[in-house]
Structures are given as C-alpha cells and as structure tokens.
C-alpha atoms as a PDB file:
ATOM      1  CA  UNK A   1       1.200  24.312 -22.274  1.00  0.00           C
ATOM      2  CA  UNK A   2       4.319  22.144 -23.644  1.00  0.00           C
ATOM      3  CA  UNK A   3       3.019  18.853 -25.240  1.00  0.00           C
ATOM      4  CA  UNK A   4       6.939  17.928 -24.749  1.00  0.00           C
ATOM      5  CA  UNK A   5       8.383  15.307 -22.529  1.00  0.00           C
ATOM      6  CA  UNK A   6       7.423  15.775 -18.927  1.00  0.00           C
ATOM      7  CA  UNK A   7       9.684  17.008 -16.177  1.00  0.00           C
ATOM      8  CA  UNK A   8       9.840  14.111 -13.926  1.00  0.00           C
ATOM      9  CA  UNK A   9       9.587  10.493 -15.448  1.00  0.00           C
ATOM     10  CA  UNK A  10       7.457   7.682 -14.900  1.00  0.00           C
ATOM     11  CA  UNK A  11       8.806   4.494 -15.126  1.00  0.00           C
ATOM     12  CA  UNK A  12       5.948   3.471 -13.175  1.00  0.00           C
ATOM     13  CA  UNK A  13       3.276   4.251 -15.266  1.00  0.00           C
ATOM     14  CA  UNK A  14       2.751   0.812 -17.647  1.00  0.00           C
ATOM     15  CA  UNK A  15       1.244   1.280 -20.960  1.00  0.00           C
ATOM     16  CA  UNK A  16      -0.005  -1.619 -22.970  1.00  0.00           C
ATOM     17  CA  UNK A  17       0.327  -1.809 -26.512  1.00  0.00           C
ATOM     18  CA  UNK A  18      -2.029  -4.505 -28.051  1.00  0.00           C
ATOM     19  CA  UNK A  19      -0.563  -6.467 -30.958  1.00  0.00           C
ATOM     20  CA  UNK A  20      -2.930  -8.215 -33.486  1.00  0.00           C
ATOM     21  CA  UNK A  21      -2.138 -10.175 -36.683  1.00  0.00           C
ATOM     22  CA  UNK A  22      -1.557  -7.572 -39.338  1.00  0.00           C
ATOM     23  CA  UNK A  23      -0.919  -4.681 -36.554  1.00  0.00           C
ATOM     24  CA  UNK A  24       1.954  -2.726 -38.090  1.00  0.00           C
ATOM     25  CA  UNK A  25       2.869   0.242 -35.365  1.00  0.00           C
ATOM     26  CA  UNK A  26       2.768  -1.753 -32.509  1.00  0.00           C
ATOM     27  CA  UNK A  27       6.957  -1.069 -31.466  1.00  0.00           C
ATOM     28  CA  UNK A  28       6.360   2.512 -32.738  1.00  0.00           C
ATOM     29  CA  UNK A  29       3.812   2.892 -30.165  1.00  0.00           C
ATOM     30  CA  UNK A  30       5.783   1.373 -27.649  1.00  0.00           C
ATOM     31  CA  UNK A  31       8.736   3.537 -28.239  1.00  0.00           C
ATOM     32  CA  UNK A  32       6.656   6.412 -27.825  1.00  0.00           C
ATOM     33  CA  UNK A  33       5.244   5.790 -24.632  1.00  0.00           C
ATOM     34  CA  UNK A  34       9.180   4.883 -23.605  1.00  0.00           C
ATOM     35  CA  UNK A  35      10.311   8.432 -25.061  1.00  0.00           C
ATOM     36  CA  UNK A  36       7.622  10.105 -22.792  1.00  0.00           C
ATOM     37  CA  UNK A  37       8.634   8.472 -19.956  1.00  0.00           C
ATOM     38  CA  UNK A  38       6.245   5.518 -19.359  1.00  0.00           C
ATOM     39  CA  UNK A  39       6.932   1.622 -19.664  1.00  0.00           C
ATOM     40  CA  UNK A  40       5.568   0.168 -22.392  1.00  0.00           C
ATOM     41  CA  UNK A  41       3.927  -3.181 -21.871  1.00  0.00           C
ATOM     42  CA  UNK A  42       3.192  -5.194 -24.855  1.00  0.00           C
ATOM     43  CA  UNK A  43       0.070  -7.090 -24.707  1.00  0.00           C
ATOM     44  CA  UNK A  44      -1.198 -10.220 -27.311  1.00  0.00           C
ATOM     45  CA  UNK A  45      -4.500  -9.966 -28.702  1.00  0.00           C
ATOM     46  CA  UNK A  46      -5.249 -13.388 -27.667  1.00  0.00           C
ATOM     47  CA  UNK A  47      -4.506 -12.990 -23.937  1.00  0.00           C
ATOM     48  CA  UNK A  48      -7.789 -11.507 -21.805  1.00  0.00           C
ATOM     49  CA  UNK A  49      -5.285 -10.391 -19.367  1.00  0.00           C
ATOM     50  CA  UNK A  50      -4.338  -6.999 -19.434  1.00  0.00           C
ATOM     51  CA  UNK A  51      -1.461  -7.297 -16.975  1.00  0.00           C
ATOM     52  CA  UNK A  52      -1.957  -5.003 -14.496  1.00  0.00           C
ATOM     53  CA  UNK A  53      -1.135  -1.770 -17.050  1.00  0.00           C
ATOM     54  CA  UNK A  54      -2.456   1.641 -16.010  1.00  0.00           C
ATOM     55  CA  UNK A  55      -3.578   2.690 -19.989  1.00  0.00           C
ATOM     56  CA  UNK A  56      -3.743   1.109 -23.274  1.00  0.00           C
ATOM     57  CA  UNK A  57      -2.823   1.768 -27.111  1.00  0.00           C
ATOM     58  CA  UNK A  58      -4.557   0.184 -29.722  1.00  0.00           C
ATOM     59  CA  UNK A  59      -2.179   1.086 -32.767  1.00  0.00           C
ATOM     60  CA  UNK A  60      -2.244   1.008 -36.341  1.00  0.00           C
ATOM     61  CA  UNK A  61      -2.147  -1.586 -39.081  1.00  0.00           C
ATOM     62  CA  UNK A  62      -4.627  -3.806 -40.495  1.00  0.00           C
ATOM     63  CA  UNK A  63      -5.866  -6.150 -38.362  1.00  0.00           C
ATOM     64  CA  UNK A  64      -6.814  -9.512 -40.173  1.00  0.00           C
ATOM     65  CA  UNK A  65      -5.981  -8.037 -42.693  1.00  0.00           C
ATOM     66  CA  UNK A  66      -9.046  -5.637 -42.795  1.00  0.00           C
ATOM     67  CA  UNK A  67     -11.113  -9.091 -43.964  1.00  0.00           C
ATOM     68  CA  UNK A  68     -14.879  -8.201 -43.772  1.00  0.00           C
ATOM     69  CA  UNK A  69     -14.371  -4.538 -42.368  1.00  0.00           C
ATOM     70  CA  UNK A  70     -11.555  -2.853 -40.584  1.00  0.00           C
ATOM     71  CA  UNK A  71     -11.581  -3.648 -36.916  1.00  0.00           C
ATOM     72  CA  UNK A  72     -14.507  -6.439 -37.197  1.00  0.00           C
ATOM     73  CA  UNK A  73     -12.690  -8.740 -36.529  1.00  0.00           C
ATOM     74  CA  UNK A  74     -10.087  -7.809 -34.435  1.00  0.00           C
ATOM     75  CA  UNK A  75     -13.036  -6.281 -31.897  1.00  0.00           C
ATOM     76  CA  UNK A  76     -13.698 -10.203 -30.775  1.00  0.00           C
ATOM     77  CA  UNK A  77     -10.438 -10.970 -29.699  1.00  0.00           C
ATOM     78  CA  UNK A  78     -10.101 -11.681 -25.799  1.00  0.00           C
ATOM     79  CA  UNK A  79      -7.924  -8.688 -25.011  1.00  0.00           C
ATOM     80  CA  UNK A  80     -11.084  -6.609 -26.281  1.00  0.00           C
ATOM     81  CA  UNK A  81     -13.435  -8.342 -23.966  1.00  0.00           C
ATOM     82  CA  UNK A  82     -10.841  -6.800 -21.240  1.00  0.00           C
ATOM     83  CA  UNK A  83     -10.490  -3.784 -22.581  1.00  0.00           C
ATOM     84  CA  UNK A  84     -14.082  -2.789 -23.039  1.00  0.00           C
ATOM     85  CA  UNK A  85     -14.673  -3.277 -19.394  1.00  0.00           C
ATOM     86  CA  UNK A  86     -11.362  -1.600 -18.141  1.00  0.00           C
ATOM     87  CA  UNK A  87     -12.067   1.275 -20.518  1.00  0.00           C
ATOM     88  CA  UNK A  88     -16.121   1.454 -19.278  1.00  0.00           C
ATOM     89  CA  UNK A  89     -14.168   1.184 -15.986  1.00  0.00           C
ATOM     90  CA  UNK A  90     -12.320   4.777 -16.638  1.00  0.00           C
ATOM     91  CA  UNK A  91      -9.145   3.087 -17.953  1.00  0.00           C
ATOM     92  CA  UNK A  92      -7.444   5.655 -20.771  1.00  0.00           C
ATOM     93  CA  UNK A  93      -7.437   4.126 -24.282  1.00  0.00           C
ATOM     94  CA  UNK A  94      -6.087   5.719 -27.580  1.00  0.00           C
ATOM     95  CA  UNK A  95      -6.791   4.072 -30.602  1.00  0.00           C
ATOM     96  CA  UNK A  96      -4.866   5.186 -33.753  1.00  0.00           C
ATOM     97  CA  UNK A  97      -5.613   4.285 -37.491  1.00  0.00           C
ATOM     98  CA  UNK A  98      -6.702   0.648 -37.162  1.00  0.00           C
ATOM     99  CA  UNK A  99      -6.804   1.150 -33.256  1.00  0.00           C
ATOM    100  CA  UNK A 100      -9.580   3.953 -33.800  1.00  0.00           C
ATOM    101  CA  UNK A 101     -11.588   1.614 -36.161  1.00  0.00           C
ATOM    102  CA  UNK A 102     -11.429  -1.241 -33.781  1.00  0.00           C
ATOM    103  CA  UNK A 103     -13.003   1.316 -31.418  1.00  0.00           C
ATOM    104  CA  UNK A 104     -15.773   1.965 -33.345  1.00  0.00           C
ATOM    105  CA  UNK A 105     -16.906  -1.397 -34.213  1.00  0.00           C
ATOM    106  CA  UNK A 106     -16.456  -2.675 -30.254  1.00  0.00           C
ATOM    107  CA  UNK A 107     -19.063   0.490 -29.553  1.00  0.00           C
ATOM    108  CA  UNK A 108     -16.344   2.757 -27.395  1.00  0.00           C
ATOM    109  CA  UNK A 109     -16.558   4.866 -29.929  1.00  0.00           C
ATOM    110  CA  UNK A 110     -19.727   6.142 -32.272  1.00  0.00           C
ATOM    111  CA  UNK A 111     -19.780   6.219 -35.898  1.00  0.00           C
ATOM    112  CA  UNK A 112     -18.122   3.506 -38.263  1.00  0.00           C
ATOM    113  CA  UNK A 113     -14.677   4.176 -40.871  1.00  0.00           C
ATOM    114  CA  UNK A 114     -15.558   3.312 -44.509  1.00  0.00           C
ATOM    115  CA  UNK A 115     -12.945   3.602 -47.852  1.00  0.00           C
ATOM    116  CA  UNK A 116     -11.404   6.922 -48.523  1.00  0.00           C
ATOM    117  CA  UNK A 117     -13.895   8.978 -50.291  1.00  0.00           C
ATOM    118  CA  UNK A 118     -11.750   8.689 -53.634  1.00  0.00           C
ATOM    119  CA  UNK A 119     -11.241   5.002 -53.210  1.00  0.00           C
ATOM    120  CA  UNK A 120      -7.222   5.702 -52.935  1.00  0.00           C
ATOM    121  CA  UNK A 121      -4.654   5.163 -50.066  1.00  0.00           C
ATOM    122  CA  UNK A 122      -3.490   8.166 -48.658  1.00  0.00           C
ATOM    123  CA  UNK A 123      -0.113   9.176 -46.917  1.00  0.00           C
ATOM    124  CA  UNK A 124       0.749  12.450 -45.775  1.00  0.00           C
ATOM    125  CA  UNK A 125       1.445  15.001 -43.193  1.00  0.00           C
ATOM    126  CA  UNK A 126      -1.407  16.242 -42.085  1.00  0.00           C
ATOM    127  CA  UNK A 127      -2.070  19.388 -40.234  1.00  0.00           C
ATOM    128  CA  UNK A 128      -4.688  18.875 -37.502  1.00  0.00           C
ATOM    129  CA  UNK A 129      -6.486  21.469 -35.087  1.00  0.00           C
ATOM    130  CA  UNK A 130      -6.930  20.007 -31.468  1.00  0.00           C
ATOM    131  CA  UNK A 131     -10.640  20.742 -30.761  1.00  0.00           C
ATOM    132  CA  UNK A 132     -11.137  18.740 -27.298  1.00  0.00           C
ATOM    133  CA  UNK A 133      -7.540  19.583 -25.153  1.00  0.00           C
ATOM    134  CA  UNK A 134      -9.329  18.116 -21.927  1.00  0.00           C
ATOM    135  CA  UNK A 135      -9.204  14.309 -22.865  1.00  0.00           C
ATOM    136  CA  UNK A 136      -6.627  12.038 -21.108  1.00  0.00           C
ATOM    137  CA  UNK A 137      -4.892  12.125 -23.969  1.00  0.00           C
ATOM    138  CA  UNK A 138      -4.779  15.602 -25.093  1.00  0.00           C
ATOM    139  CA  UNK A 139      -4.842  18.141 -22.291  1.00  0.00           C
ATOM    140  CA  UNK A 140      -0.708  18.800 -22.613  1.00  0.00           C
ATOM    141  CA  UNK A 141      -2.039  20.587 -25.996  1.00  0.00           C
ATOM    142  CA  UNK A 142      -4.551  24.195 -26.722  1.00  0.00           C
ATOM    143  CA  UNK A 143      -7.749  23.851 -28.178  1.00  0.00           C
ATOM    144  CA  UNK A 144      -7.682  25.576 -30.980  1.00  0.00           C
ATOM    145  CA  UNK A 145      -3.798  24.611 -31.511  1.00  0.00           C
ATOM    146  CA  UNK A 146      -2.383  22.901 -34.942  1.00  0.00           C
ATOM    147  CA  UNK A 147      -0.308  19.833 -34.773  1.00  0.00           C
ATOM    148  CA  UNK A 148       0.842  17.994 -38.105  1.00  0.00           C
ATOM    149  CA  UNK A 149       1.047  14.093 -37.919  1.00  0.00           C
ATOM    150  CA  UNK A 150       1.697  11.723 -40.429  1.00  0.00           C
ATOM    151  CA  UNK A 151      -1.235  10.153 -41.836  1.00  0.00           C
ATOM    152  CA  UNK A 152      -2.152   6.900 -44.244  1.00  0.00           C
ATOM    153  CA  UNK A 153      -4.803   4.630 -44.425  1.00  0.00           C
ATOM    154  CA  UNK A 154      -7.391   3.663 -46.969  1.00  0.00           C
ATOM    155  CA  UNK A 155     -10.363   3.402 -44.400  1.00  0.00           C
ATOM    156  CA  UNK A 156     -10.046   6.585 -42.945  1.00  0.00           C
ATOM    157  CA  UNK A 157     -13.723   8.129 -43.934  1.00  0.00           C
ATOM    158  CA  UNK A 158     -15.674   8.781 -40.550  1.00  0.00           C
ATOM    159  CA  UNK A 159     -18.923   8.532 -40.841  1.00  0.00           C
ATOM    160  CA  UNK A 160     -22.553   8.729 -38.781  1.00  0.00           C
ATOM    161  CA  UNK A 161     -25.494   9.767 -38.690  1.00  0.00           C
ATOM    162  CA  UNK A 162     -26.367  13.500 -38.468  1.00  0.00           C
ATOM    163  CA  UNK A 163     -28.025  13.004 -35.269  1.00  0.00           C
ATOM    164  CA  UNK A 164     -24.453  11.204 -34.011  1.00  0.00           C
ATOM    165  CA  UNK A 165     -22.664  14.119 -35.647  1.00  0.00           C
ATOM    166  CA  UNK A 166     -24.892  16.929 -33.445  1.00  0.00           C
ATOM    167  CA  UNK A 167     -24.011  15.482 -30.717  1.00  0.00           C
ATOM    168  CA  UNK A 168     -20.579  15.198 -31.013  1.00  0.00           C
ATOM    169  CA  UNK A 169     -20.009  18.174 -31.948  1.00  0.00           C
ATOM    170  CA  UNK A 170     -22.817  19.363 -28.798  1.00  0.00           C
ATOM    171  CA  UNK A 171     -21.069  17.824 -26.611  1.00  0.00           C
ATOM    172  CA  UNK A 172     -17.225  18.971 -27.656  1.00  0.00           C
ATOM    173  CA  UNK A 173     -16.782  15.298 -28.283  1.00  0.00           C
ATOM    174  CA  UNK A 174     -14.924  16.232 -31.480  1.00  0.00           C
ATOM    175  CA  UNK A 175     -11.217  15.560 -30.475  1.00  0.00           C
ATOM    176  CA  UNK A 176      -9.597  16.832 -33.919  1.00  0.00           C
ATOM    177  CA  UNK A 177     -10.355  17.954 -36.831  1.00  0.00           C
ATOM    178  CA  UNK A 178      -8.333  18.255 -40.614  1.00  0.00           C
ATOM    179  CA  UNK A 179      -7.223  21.250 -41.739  1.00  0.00           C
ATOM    180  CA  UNK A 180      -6.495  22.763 -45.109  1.00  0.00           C
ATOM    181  CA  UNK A 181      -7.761  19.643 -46.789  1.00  0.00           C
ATOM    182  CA  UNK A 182      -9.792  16.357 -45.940  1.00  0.00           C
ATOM    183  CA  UNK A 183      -7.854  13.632 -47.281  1.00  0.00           C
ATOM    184  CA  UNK A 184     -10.417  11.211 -46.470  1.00  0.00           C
ATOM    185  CA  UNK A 185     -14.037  12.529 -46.818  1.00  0.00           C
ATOM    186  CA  UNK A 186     -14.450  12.246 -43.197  1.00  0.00           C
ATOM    187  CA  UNK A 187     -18.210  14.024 -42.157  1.00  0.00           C
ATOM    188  CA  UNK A 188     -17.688  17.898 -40.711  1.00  0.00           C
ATOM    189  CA  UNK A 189     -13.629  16.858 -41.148  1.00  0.00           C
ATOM    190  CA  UNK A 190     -13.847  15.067 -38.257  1.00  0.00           C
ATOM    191  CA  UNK A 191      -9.931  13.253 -38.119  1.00  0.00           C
ATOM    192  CA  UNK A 192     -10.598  12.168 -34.294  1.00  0.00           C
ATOM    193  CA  UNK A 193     -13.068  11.855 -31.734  1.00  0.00           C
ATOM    194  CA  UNK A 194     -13.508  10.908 -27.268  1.00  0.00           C
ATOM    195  CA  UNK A 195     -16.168   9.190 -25.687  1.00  0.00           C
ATOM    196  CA  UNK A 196     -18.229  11.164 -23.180  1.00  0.00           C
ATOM    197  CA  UNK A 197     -16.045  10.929 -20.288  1.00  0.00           C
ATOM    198  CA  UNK A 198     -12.695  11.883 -22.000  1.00  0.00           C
ATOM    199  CA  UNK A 199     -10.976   8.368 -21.661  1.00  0.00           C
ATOM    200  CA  UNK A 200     -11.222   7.003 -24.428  1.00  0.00           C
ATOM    201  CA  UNK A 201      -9.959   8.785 -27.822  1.00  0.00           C
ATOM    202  CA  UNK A 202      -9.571   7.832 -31.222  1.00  0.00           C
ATOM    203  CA  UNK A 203      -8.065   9.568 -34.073  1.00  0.00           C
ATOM    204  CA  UNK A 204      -7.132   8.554 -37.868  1.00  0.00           C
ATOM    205  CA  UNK A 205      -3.508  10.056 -38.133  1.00  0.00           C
ATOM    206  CA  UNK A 206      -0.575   8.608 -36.400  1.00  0.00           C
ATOM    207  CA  UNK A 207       1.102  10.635 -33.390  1.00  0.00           C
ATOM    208  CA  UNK A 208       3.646   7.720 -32.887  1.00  0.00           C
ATOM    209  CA  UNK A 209       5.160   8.733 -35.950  1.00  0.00           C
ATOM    210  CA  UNK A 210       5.503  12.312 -34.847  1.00  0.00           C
ATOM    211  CA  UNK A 211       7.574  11.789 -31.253  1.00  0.00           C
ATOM    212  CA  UNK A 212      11.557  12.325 -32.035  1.00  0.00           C
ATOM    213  CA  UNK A 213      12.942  15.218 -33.650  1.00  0.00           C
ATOM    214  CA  UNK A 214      14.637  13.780 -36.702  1.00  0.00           C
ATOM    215  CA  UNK A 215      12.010  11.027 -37.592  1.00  0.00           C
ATOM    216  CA  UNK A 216       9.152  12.823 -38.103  1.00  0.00           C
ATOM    217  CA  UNK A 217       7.150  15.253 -40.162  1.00  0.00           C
ATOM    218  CA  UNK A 218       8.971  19.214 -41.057  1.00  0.00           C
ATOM    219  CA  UNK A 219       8.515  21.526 -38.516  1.00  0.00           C
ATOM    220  CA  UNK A 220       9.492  24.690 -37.615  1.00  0.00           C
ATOM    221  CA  UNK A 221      12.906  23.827 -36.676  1.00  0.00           C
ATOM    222  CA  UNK A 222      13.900  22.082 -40.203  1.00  0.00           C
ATOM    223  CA  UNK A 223      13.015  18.837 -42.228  1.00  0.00           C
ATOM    224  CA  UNK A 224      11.935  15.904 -39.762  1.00  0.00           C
ATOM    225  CA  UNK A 225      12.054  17.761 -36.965  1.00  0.00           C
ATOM    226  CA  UNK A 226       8.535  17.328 -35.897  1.00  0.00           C
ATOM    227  CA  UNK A 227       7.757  16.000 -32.695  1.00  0.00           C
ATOM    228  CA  UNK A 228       4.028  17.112 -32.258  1.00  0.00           C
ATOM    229  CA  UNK A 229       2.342  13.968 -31.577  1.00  0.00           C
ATOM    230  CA  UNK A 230       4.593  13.421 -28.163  1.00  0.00           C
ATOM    231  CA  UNK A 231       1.726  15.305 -26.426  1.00  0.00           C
ATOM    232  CA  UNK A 232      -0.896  12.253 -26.851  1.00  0.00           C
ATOM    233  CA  UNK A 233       1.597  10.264 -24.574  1.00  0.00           C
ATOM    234  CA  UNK A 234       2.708  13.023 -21.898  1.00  0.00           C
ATOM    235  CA  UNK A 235      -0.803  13.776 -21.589  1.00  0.00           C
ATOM    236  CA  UNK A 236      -1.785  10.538 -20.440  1.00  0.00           C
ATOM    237  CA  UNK A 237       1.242  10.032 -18.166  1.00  0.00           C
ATOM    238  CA  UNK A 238       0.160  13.155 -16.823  1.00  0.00           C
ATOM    239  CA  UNK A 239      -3.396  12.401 -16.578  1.00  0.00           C
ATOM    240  CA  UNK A 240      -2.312   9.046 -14.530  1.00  0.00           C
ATOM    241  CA  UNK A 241      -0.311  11.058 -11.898  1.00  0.00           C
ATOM    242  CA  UNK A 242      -2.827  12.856 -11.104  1.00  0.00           C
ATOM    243  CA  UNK A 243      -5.630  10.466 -10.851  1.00  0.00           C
END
C-alpha cells in the first residue's frame, strides 16, 4: 500500500499540534499534516481546550527543558488533562521524540525513556522496520516494511520491565523497531510502540522530518529525496474517513 499523499484531500480533517515551552518541531509537524492533506490546528499547552480537532501530535523538542525528566513536566499541563481523556476516548495521538516521552510519563503509553545508553546525543537517519501496520497511524505502510527517518535525541533509551516487554511484544504492541544498529540502547530495539487499541502511538525518530522529497533523508531516488515518514499522517487522515 502507498504511504504517499492520499487521493482525495481533507481539508476537513483538523489536526492539533501541541506547543510547549522548549517544543522544537511543532511547525514541522504542522506542515506535515498540511502536505498530507489535513488542517493543522495549533494548540497551547496551557489551554484545556482542544478545539474541536479530530487527532493530535505531540512533537518533538524538550519540553521545560527536560528539567527533572523528559516529559515530567510537560505531562501536567492542561492540554494533557484533555488529551488523556480524548485519547482514552479513542481520539488518535502520535507522539514523536519528546511527544513519545510525554506519553509515557502521562501513562498512555508503558515503559519510561532514560539517557542514550552511551550518554551521547545522537542524530541520524535511521532505518526502521514497521512491526504494527494496523495502528491509526501506520496502516498506509507493510509490516515487515523499512522506512528511514531522521532521528536525534539524548533520551531516547526505552525501557521496562520484562514482564512490560512480553507483553508488548504478545500483544504486537511493538509499533517499530531499529534496524542495523540501536543508536540508543532501547530494550529488544524497540524505536516505537501503540497502546492496546491502536490509537495512540509513540515512536523516538522523527517522521515530520521525512515528508517532502528534497528535505529529507537519501532515498532511492537520490540525496534528500526521502519522503517515508508521510505515511504516519495519510494513515491517520485515512483512519478518520473511515471512522
């Protein structure tokens, strides 16, 4: 199945993109959703109102400045307190880098992000295999397909218990997965994960970075011509039409 832009817009379909202090991806986000033919929505972390929007991305960055752990922080802001019920409600959420650890520590998500197993920042291109391609947010991919998408953080180790691990894993909760090298430490190279009912996803690298040929990672077509990560955002416009 094309991951590519889908055949009929929809400029109907609303997409919030939360912004905290320190959030860095926020319009990269945004411009994603746009290029896949939603309306992206931006929403203030200090606003409980979610404004009516159909789906929600929680991007990257370092919220408060990752101050006692990445995503602590950010998890008691008021737009969270909407979000946890909208996305308990059924509501599609992705949340990327700092988005994904935010996740976590509001309990969407299982498992916690520590350092980077060598301490270091990382940024890369990283080749991923899609593991989970019935997600909102995934099912215009394969399972079993490779994607690259940039990657970088410094708090990208996933990490839970091995009980938590069986059952992800049990349960085909594990969304993606690293290939040819871990650049993190993650457990079982684990790069991104979905709760239980396939709403809500989180992932470490960054498809926003990965959506128009010219701006992102090589593909097969020639330096920067990589546009793998437009899937995450066709998938849930897709997903939306037909709920």
């Amino acid at each position: 199945m094309s991951a590519g832009t889908l055949d009929t817009t929809l400029d109907e379909a609303r997409i919030g993109v939360i912004t905290f202090p320190g959030t860095l991806d926020d319009r990269d986000a945004a411009r994603a959703v746009r290029l896949a033919g939603g309306e992206p929505v931006s929403l203030f972390h200090a606003d409980g109102d979610l404004q009516g929007v159909d789906a929600v991305v929680l991007p990257g960055g370092f919220s408060y400045g990752d101050y006692l752990r990445a995503g602590a922080i950010s998890r008691f802001a008021p737009a969270m307190d909407a979000l946890v019920d909208a996305a308990k409600g059924g509501m599609p959420v992705l949340g990327i880098c700092n988005g994904f650890q935010i996740l976590t520590e509001a309990h969407l998500l299982p498992g916690s992000m520590i350092k980077n197993e060598h301490l270091h920042f990382v940024c890369r291109e990283q080749v991923l295999a899609v593991e989970n391609a019935d997600t909102a947010w995934t099912h215009r991919y394969e399972a079993g397909q490779h994607i690259t998408i940039p990657l970088k953080n410094q708090d990208g180790q996933f990490v839970a218990d091995e009980r938590t691990l069986d059952e992800l894993e049990g349960e085909g909760r594990v969304a993606f997965r690293y290939v040819g090298w871990n650049p993190n430490g993650s457990r079982r190279d684990i790069a991104g994960i979905t709760n239980a009912a396939g709403n809500v996803v989180g992932l470490m690298p960054h498809p926003e970075h990965a959506v128009e040929a010219g701006f992102g990672p090589d593909g097969p077509d020639g330096p920067r011509s990589g546009t793998d990560g437009l899937g995450f955002f066709t998938s849930v416009l897709a997903s939306l039409v037909h709920a």
